[in-house]
C-alpha atoms as a PDB file:
ATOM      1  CA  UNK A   1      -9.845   8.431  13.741  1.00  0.00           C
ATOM      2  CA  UNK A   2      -8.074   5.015  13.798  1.00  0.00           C
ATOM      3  CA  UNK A   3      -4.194   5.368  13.563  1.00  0.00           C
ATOM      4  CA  UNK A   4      -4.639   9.577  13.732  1.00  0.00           C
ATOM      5  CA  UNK A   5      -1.459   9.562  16.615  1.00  0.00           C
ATOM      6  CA  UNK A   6       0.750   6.637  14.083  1.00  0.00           C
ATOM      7  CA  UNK A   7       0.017   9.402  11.089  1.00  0.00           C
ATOM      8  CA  UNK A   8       0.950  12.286  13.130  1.00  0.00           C
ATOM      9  CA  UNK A   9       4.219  10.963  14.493  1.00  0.00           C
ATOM     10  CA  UNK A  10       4.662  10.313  10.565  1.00  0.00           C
ATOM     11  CA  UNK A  11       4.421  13.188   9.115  1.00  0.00           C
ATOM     12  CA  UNK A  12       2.661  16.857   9.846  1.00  0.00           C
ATOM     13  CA  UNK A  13      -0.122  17.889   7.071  1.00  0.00           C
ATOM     14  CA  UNK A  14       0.754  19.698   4.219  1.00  0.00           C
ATOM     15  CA  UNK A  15      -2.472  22.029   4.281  1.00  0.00           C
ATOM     16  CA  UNK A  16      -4.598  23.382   6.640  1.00  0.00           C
ATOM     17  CA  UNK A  17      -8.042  25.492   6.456  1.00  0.00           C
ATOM     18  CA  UNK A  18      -7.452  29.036   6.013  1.00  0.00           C
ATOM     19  CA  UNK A  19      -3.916  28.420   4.822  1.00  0.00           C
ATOM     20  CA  UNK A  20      -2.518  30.357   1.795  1.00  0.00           C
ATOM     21  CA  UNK A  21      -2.627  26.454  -0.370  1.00  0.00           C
ATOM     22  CA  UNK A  22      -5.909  27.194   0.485  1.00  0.00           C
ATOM     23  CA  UNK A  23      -6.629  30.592  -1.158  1.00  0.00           C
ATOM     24  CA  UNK A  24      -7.861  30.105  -4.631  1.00  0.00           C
ATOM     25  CA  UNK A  25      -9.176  26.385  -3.919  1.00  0.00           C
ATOM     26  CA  UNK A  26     -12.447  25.176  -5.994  1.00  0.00           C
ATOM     27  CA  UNK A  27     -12.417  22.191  -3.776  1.00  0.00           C
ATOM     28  CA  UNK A  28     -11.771  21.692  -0.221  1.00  0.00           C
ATOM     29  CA  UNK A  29     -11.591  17.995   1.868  1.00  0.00           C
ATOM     30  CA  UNK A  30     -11.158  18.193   5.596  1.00  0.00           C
ATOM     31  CA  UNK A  31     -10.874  15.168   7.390  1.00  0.00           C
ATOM     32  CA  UNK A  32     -12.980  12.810   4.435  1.00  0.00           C
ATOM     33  CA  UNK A  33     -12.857   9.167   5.859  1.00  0.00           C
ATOM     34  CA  UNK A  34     -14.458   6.314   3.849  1.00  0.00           C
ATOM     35  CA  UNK A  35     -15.029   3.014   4.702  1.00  0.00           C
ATOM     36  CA  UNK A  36     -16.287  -0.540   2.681  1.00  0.00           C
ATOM     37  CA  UNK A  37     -17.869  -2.284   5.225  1.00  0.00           C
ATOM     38  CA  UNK A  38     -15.302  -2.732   7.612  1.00  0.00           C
ATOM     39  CA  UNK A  39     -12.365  -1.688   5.766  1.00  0.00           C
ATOM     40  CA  UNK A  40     -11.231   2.219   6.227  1.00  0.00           C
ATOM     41  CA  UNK A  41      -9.902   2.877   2.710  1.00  0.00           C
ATOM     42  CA  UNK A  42      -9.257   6.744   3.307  1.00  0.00           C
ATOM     43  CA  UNK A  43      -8.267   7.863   6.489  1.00  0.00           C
ATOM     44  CA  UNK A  44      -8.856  11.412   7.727  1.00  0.00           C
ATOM     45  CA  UNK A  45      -7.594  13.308   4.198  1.00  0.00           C
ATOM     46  CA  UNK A  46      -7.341  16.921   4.029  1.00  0.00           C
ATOM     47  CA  UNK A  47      -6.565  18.166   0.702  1.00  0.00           C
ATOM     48  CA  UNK A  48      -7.575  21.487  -1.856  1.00  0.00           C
ATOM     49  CA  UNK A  49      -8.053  21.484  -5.025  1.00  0.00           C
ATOM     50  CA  UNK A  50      -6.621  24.416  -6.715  1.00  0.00           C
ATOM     51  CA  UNK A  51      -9.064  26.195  -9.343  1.00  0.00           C
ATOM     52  CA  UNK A  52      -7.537  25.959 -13.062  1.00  0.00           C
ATOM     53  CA  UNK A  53      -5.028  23.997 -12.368  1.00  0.00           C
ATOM     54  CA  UNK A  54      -4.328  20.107 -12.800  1.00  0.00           C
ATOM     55  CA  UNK A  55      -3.916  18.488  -9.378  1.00  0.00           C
ATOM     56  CA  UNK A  56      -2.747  14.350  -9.599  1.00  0.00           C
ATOM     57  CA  UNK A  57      -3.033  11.865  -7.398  1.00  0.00           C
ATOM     58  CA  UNK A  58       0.147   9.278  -7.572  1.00  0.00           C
ATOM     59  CA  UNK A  59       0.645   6.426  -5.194  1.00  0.00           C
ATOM     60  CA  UNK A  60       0.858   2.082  -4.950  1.00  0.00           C
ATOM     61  CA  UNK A  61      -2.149   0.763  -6.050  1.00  0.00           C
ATOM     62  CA  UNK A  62      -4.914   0.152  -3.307  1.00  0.00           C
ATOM     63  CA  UNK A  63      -3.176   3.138  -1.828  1.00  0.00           C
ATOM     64  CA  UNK A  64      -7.138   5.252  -1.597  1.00  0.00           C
ATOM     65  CA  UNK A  65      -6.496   7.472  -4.490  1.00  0.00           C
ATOM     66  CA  UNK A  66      -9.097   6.546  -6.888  1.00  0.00           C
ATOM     67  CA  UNK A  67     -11.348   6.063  -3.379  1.00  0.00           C
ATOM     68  CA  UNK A  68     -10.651   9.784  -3.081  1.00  0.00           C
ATOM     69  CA  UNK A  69     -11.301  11.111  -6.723  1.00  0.00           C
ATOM     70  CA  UNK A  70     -15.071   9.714  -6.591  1.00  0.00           C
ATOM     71  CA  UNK A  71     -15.524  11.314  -3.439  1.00  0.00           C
ATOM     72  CA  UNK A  72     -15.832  14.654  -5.284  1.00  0.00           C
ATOM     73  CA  UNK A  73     -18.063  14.117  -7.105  1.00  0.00           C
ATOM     74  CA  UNK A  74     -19.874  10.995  -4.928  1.00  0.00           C
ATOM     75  CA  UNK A  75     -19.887   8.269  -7.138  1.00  0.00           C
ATOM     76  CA  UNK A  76     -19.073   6.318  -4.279  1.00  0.00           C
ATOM     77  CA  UNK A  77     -22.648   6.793  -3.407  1.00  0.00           C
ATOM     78  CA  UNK A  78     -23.067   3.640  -5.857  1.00  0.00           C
ATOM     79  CA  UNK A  79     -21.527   1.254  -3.925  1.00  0.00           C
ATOM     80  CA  UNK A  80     -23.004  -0.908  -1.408  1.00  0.00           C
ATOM     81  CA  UNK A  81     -21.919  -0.594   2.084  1.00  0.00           C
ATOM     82  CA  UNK A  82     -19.442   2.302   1.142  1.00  0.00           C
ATOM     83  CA  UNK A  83     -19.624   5.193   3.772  1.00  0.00           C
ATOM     84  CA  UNK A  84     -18.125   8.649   3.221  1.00  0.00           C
ATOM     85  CA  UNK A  85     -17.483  10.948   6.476  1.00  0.00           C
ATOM     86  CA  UNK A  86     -15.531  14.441   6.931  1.00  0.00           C
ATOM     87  CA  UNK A  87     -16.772  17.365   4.487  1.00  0.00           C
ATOM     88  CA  UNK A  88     -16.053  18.358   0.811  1.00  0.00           C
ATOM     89  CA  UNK A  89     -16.642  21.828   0.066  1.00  0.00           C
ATOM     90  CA  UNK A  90     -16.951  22.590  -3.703  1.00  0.00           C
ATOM     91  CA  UNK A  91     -17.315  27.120  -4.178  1.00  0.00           C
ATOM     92  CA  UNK A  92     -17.801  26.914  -0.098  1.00  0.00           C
ATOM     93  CA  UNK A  93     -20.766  24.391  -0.496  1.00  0.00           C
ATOM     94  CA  UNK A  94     -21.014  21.231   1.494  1.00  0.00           C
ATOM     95  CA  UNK A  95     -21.520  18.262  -1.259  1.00  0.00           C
ATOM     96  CA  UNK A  96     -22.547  16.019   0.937  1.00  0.00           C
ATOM     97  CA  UNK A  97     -25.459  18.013   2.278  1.00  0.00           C
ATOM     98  CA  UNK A  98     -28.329  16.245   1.801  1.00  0.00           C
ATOM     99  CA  UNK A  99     -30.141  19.292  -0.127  1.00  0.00           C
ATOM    100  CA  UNK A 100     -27.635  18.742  -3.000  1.00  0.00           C
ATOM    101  CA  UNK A 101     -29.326  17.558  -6.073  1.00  0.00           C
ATOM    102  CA  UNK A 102     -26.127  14.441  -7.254  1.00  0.00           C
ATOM    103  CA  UNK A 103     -27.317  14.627 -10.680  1.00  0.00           C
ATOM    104  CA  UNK A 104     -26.465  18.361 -11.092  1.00  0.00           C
ATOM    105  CA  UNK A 105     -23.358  17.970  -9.224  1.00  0.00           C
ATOM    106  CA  UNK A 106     -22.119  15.150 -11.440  1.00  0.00           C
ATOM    107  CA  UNK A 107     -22.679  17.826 -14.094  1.00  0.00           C
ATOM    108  CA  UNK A 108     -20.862  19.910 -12.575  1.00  0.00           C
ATOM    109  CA  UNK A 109     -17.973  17.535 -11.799  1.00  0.00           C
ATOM    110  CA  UNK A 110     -17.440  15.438 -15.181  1.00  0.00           C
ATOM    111  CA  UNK A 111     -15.650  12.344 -14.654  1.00  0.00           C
ATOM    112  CA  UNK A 112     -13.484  10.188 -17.408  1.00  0.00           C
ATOM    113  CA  UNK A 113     -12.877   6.575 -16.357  1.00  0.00           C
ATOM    114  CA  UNK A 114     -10.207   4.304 -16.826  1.00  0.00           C
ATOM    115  CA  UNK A 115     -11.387   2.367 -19.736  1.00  0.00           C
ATOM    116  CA  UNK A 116     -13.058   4.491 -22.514  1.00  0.00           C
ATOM    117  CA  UNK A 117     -16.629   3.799 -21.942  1.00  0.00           C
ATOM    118  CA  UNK A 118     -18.568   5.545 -25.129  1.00  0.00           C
ATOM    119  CA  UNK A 119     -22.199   5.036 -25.313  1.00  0.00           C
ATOM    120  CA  UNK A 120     -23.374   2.300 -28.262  1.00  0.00           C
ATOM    121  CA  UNK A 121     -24.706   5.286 -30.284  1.00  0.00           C
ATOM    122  CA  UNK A 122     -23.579   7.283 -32.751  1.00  0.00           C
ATOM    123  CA  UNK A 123     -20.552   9.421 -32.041  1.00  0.00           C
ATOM    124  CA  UNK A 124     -22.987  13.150 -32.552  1.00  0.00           C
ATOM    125  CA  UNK A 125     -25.196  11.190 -29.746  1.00  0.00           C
ATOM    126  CA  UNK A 126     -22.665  10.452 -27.463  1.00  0.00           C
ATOM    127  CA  UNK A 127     -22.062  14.213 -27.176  1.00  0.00           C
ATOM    128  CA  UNK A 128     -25.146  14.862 -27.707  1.00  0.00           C
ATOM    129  CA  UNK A 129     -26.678  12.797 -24.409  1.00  0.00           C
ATOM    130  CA  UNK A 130     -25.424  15.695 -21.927  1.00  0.00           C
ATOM    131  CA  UNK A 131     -26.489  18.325 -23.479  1.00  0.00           C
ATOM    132  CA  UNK A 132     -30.157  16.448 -23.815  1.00  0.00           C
ATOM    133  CA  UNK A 133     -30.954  15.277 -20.484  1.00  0.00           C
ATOM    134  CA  UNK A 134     -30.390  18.584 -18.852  1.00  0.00           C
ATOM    135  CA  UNK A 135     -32.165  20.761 -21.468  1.00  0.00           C
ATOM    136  CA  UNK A 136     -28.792  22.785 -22.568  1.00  0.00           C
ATOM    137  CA  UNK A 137     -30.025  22.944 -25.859  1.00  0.00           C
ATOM    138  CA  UNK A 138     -32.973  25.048 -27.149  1.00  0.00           C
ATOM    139  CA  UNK A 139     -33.050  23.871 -30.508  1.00  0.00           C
ATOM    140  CA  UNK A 140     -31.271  21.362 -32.859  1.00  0.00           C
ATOM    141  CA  UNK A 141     -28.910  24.018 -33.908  1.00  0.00           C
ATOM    142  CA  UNK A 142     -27.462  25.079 -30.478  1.00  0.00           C
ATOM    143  CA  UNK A 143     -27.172  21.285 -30.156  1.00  0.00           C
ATOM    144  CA  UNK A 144     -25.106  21.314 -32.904  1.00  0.00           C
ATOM    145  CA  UNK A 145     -22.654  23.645 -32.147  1.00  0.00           C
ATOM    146  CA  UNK A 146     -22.191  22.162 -28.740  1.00  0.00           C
ATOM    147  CA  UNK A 147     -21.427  19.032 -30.217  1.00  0.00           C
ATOM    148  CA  UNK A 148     -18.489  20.269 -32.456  1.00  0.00           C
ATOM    149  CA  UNK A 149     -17.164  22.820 -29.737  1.00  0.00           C
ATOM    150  CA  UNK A 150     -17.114  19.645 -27.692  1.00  0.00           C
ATOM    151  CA  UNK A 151     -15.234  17.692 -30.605  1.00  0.00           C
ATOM    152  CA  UNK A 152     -12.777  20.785 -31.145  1.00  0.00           C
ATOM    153  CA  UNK A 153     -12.066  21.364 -27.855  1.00  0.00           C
ATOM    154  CA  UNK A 154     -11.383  17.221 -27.345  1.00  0.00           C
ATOM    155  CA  UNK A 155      -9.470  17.366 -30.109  1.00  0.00           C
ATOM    156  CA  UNK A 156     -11.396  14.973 -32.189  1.00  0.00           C
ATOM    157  CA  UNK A 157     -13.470  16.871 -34.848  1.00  0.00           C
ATOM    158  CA  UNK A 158     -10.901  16.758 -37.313  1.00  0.00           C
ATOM    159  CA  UNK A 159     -10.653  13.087 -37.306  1.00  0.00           C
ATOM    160  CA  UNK A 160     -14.408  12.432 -36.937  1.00  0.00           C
ATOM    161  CA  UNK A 161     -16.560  15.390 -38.578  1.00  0.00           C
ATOM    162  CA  UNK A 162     -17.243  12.876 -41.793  1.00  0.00           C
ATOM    163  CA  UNK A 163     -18.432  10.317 -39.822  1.00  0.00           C
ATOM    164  CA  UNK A 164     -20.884  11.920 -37.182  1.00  0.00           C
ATOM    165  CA  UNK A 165     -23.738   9.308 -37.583  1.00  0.00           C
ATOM    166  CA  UNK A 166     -20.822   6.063 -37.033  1.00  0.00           C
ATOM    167  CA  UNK A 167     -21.004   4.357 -33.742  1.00  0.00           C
ATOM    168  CA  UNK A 168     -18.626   5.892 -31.055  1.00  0.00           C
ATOM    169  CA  UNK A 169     -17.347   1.989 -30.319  1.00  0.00           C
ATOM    170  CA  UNK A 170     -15.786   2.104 -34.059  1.00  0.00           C
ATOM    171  CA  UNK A 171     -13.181   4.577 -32.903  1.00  0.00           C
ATOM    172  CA  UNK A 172      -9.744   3.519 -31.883  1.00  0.00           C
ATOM    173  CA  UNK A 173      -8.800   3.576 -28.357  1.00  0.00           C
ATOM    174  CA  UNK A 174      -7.004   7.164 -28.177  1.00  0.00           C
ATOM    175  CA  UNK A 175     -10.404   8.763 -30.098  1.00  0.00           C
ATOM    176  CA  UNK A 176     -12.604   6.980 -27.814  1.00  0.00           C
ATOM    177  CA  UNK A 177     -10.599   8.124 -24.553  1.00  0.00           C
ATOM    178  CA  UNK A 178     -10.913  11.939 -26.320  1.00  0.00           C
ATOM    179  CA  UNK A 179     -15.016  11.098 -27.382  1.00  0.00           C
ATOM    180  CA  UNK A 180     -15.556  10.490 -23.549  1.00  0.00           C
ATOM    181  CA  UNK A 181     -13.681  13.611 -22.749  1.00  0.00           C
ATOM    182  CA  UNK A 182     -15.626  15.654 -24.979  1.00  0.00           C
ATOM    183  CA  UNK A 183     -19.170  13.862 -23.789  1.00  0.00           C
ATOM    184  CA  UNK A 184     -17.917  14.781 -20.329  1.00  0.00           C
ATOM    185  CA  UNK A 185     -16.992  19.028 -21.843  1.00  0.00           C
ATOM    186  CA  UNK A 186     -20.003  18.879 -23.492  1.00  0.00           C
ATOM    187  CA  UNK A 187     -22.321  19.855 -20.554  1.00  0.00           C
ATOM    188  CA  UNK A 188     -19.920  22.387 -19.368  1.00  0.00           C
ATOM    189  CA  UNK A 189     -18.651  21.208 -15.934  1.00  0.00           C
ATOM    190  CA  UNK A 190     -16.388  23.676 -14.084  1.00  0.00           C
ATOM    191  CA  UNK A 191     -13.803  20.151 -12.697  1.00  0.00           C
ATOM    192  CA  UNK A 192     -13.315  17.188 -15.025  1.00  0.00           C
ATOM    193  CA  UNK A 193     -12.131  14.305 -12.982  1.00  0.00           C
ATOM    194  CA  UNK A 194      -9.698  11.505 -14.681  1.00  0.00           C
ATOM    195  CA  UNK A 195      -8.997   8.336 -13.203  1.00  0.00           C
ATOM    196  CA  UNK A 196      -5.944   7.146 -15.173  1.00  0.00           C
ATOM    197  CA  UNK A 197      -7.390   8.074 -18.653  1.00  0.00           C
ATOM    198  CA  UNK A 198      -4.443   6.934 -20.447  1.00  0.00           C
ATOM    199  CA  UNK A 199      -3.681   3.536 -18.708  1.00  0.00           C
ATOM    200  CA  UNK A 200      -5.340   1.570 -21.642  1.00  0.00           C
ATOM    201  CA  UNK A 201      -3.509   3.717 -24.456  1.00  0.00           C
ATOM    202  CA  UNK A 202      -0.647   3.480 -26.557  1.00  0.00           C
ATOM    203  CA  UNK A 203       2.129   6.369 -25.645  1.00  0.00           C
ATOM    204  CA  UNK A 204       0.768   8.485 -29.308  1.00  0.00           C
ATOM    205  CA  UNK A 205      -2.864   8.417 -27.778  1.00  0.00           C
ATOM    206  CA  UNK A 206      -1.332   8.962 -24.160  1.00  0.00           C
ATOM    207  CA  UNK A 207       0.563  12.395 -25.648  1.00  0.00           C
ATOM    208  CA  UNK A 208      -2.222  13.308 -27.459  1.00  0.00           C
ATOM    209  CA  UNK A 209      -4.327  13.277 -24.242  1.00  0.00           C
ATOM    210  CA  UNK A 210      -2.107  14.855 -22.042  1.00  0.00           C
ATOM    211  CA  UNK A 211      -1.628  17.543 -24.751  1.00  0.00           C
ATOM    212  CA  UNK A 212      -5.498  18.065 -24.471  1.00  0.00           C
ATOM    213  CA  UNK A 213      -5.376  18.276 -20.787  1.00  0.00           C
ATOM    214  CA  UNK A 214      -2.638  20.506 -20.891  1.00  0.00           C
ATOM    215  CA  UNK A 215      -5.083  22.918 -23.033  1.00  0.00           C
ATOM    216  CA  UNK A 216      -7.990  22.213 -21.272  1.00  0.00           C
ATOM    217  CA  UNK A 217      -6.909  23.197 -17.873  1.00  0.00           C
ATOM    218  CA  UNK A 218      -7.360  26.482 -18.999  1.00  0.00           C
ATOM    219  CA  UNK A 219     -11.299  26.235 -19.001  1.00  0.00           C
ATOM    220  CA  UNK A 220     -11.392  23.792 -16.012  1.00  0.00           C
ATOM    221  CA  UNK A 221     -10.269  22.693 -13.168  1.00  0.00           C
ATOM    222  CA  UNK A 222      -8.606  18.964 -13.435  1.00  0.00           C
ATOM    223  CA  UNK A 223      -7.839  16.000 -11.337  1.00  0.00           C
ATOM    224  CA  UNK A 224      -6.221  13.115 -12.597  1.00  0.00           C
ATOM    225  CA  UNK A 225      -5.649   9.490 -10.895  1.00  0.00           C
ATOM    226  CA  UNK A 226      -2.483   8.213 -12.958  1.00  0.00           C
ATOM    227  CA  UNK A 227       0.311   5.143 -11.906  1.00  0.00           C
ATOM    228  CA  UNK A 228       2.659   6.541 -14.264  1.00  0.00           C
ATOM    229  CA  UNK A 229       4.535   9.181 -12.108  1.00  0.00           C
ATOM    230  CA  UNK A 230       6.054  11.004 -15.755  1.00  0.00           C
ATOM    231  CA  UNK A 231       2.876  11.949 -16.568  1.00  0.00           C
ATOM    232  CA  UNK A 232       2.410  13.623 -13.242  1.00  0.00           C
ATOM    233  CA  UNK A 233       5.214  15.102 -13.605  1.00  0.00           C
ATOM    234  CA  UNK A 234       4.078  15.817 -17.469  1.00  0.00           C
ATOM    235  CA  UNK A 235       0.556  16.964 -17.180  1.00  0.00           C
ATOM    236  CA  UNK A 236       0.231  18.778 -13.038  1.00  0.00           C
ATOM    237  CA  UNK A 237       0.591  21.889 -11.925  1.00  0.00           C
ATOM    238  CA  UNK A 238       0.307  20.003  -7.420  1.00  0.00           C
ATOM    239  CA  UNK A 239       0.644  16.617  -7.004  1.00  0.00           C
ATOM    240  CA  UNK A 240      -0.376  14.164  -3.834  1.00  0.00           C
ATOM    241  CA  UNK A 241       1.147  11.472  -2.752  1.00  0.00           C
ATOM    242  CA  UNK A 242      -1.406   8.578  -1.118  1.00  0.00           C
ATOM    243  CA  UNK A 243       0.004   5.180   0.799  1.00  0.00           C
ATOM    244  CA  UNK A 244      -2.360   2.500   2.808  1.00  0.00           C
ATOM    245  CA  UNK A 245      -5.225   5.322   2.611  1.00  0.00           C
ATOM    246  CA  UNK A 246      -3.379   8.169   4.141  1.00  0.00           C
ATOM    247  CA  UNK A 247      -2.493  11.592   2.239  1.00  0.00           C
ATOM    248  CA  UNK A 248       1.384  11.581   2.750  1.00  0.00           C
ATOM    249  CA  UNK A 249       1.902  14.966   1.003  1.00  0.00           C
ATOM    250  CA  UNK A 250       1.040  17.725  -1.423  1.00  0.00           C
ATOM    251  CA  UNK A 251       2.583  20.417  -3.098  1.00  0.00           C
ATOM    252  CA  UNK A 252       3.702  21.395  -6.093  1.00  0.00           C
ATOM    253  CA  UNK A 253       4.425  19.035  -8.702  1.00  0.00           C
ATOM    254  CA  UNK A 254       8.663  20.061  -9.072  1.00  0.00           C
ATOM    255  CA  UNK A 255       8.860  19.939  -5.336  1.00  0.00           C
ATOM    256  CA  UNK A 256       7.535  17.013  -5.128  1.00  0.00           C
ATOM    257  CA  UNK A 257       9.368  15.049  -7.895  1.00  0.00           C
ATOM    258  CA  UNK A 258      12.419  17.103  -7.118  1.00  0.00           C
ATOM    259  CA  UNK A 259      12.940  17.515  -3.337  1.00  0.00           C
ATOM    260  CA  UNK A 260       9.952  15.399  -1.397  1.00  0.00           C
ATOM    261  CA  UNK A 261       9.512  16.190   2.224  1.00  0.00           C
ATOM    262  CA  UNK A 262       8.644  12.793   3.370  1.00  0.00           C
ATOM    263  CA  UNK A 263      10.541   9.910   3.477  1.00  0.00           C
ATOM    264  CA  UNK A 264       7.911   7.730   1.964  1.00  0.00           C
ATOM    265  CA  UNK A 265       7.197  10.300  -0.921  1.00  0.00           C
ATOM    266  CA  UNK A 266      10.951  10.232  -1.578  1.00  0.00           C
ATOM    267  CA  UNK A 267      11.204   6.170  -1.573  1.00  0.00           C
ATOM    268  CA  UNK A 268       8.444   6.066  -4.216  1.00  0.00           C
ATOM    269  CA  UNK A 269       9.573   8.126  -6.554  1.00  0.00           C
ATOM    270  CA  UNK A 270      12.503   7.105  -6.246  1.00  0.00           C
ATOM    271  CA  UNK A 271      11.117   3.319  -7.069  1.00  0.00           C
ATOM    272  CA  UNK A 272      12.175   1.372  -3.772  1.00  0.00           C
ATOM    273  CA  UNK A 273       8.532   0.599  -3.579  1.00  0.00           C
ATOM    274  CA  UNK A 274       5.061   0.982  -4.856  1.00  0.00           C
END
């Protein structure tokens, strides 16, 4: 790949196939490139995914890590001229194959976006949409109760149980961000991507969301994209460090914050640049 000796002489990778990082990994990247058009966004990243565990990406912005996050679960599919090489492995299953039915995988691998994006329906049919398109639901009942599990487990059903039939765009910000979280729980995925969930919150809605990840991370496997490096620090378990579209380094979040092995990890967190 372009640059592969300039990234070598920078640094050595932090993981490698087979590895012990590796051992207990629900996703697995080796050498994922993607390019827009001409541009090569992500070069040549190799990187696991721990099961139950929250993994986050940090880095400058432009820096490939959002790039990366819809890579597992292809949403870059959507974009004209985008073009994804290298393999991601979710349970030892290629992706990318071209037997893989997207639509089940993207139920399998929910994904919360930056800007809460609830559906203009009623706040029992935005949990309910899931749950409905995939036939989850025998009857109106089980619908039901996946609904307020979904609610609980967001976090929300306290606040919103009197008001199932209101529109999920009358919320406030914070219970929006949570009503997208529990639309995304509702259709039991086993990884629930974030790409920075809490950027267009207030610091009570961002606590209250990285309480709920903290709990959730229990039941699933999480990634988050976030620029604020104290909620990586916060909220992960590993964190990776991305610059210019190159994985710099993983590992776990305190030795990361606390004792980085690269010199560009170290001058980021440390604020001389990003």
């Amino acid at each position: 790949m372009e640059n592969s000796h300039v990234r070598d002489a920078m640094h050595t990778p932090t993981e490698t196939e087979g590895s012990a990082a590796a051992m207990g990994a629900k996703i697995q990247a080796q050498g994922t490139n993607v390019h827009y058009g001409d541009k090569h966004a992500l070069k040549d990243v190799t990187l696991d995914i721990r099961a139950g565990e929250v993994t986050s990406f940090i880095g400058p912005s432009g820096c490939g890590k959002s790039t990366f996050l819809r890579c597992l679960n292809r949403m870059n599919d959507t974009i004209d001229g985008c073009r994804v090489s290298g393999t991601v492995m979710m349970d030892g299953e290629d992706i990318y194959d071209p037997k893989i039915d997207v639509v089940q995988l993207r139920a399998r691998v929910g994904m919360v976006f930056q800007k809460p994006n609830p559906f203009p329906k009623s706040i029992y049919d935005n949990i309910a949409y899931g749950p409905r398109i995939h036939g989850l639901a025998a009857n109106k009942d089980e619908l039901d109760e996946m609904v307020v599990t979904s609610l609980e487990k967001a976090g929300l059903l306290a606040e919103v149980k009197d008001r199932m039939d209101s529109p999920g765009t009358g919320l406030s910000g914070g219970q929006q961000q949570r009503l997208c979280i529990a639309r995304a729980i509702a259709i039991n995925p086993e990884v629930i991507l974030m790409d920075e969930p809490c950027s267009a919150l207030d610091p009570i809605a961002t606590a209250k969301i990285e309480e709920l990840i903290d709990e959730l991370r229990e039941n699933y496997t999480i990634v988050i994209v976030t620029h604020s490096m104290q909620q990586a620090a916060r909220v992960s378990q590993r964190t990776a460090f991305f610059h210019l579209g190159e994985l710099i380094e993983v590992g776990d979040t305190e030795q990361i914050f606390t004792n980085p092995r690269h010199k560009l990890t170290q001058g980021y967190i440390t604020g001389r640049f990003g």
